[in-house]
C-alpha atoms as a PDB file:
ATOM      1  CA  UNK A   1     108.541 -67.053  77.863  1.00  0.00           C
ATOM      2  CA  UNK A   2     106.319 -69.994  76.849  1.00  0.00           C
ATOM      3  CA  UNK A   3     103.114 -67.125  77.230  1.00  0.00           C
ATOM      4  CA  UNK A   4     105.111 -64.577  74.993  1.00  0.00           C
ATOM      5  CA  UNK A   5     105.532 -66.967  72.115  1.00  0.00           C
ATOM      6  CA  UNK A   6     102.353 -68.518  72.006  1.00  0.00           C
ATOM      7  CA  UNK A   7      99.944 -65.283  73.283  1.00  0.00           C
ATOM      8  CA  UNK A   8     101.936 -62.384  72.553  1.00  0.00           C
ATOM      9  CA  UNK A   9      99.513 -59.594  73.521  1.00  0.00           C
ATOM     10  CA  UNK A  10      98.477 -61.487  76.509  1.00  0.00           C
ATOM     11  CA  UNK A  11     102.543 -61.539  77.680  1.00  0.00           C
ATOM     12  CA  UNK A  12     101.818 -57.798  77.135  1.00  0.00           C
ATOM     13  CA  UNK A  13      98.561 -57.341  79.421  1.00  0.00           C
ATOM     14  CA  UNK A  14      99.564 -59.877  82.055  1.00  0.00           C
ATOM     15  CA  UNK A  15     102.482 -57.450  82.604  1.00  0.00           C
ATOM     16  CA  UNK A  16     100.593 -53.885  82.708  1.00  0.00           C
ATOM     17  CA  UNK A  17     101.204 -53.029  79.242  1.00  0.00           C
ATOM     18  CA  UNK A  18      97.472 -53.174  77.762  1.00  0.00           C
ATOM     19  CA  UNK A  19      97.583 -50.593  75.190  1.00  0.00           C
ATOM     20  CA  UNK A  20     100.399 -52.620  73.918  1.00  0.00           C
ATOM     21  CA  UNK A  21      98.708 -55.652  74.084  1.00  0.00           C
ATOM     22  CA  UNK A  22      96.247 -54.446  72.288  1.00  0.00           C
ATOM     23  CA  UNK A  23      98.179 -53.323  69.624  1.00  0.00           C
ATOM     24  CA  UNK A  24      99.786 -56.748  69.531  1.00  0.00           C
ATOM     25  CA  UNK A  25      96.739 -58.203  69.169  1.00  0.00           C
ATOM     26  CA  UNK A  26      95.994 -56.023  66.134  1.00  0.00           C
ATOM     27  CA  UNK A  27      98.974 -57.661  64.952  1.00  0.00           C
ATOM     28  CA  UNK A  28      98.499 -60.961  65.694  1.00  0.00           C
ATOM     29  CA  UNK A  29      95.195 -61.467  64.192  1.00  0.00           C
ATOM     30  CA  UNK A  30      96.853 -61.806  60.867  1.00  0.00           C
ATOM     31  CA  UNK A  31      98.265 -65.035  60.181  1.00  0.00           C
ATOM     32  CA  UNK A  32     101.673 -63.116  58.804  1.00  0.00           C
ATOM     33  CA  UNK A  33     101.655 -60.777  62.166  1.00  0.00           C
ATOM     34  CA  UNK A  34     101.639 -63.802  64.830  1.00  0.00           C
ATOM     35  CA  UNK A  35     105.850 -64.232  63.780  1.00  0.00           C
ATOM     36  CA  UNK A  36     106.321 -60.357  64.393  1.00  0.00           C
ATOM     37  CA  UNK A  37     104.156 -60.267  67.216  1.00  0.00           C
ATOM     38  CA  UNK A  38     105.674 -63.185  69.265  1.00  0.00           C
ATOM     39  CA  UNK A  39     109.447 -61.407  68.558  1.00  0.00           C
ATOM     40  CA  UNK A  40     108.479 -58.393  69.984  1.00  0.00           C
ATOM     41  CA  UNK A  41     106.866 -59.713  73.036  1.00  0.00           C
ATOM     42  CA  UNK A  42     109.687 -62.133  73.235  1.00  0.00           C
ATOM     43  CA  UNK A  43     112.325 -58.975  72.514  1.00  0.00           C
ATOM     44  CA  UNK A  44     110.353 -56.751  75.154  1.00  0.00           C
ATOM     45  CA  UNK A  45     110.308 -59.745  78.006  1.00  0.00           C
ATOM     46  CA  UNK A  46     114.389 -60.259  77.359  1.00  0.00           C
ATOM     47  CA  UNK A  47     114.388 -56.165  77.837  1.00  0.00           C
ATOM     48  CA  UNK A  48     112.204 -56.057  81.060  1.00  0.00           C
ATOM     49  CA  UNK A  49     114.225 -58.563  82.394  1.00  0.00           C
ATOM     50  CA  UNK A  50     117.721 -56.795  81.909  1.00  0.00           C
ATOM     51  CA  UNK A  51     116.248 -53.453  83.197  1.00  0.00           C
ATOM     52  CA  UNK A  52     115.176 -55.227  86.465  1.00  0.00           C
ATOM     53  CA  UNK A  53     118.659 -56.924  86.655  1.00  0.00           C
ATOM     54  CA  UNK A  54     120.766 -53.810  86.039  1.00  0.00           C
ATOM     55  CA  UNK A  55     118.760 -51.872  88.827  1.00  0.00           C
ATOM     56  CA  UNK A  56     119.038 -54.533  91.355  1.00  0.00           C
ATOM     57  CA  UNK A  57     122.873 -54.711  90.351  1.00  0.00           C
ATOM     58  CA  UNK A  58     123.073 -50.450  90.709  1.00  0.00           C
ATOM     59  CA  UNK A  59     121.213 -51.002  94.054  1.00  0.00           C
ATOM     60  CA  UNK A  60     124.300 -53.532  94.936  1.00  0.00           C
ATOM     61  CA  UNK A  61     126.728 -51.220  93.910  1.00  0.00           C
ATOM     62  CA  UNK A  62     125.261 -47.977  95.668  1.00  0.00           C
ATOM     63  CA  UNK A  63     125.241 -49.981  98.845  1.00  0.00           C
ATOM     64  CA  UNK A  64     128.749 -51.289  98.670  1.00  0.00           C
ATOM     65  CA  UNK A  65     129.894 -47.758  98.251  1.00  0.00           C
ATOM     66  CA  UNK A  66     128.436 -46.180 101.671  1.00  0.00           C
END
């Protein structure tokens, strides 16, 4: 979380996203973009996150139901 505030577009690359990252970079170079940037890479860690808990919780609930 710490990387996503402070490096944005490196959250982005360390994570396989580099055409992303490099957009964030774009971004970031400005002084104004660093705020944007960081809430997006912030915003798209929070999503990853859910995504990989909802499909271990689907993979939970498939098994219970055999």
């Amino acid at each position: 979380m710490l990387l996503a505030i402070l490096l944005p577009f490196l959250s982005f690359i360390v994570r396989g996203k580099v055409l992303t990252g490099i957009i964030c970079l774009i971004l970031q170079i400005t002084l104004i973009g660093w705020l944007p940037a960081a809430i997006w890479a912030v915003l798209s860690l929070n999503s990853e996150r859910a995504d990989k808990r909802n499909d271990k919780l689907i993979k939970a609930m498939r098994k219970n139901q055999k």
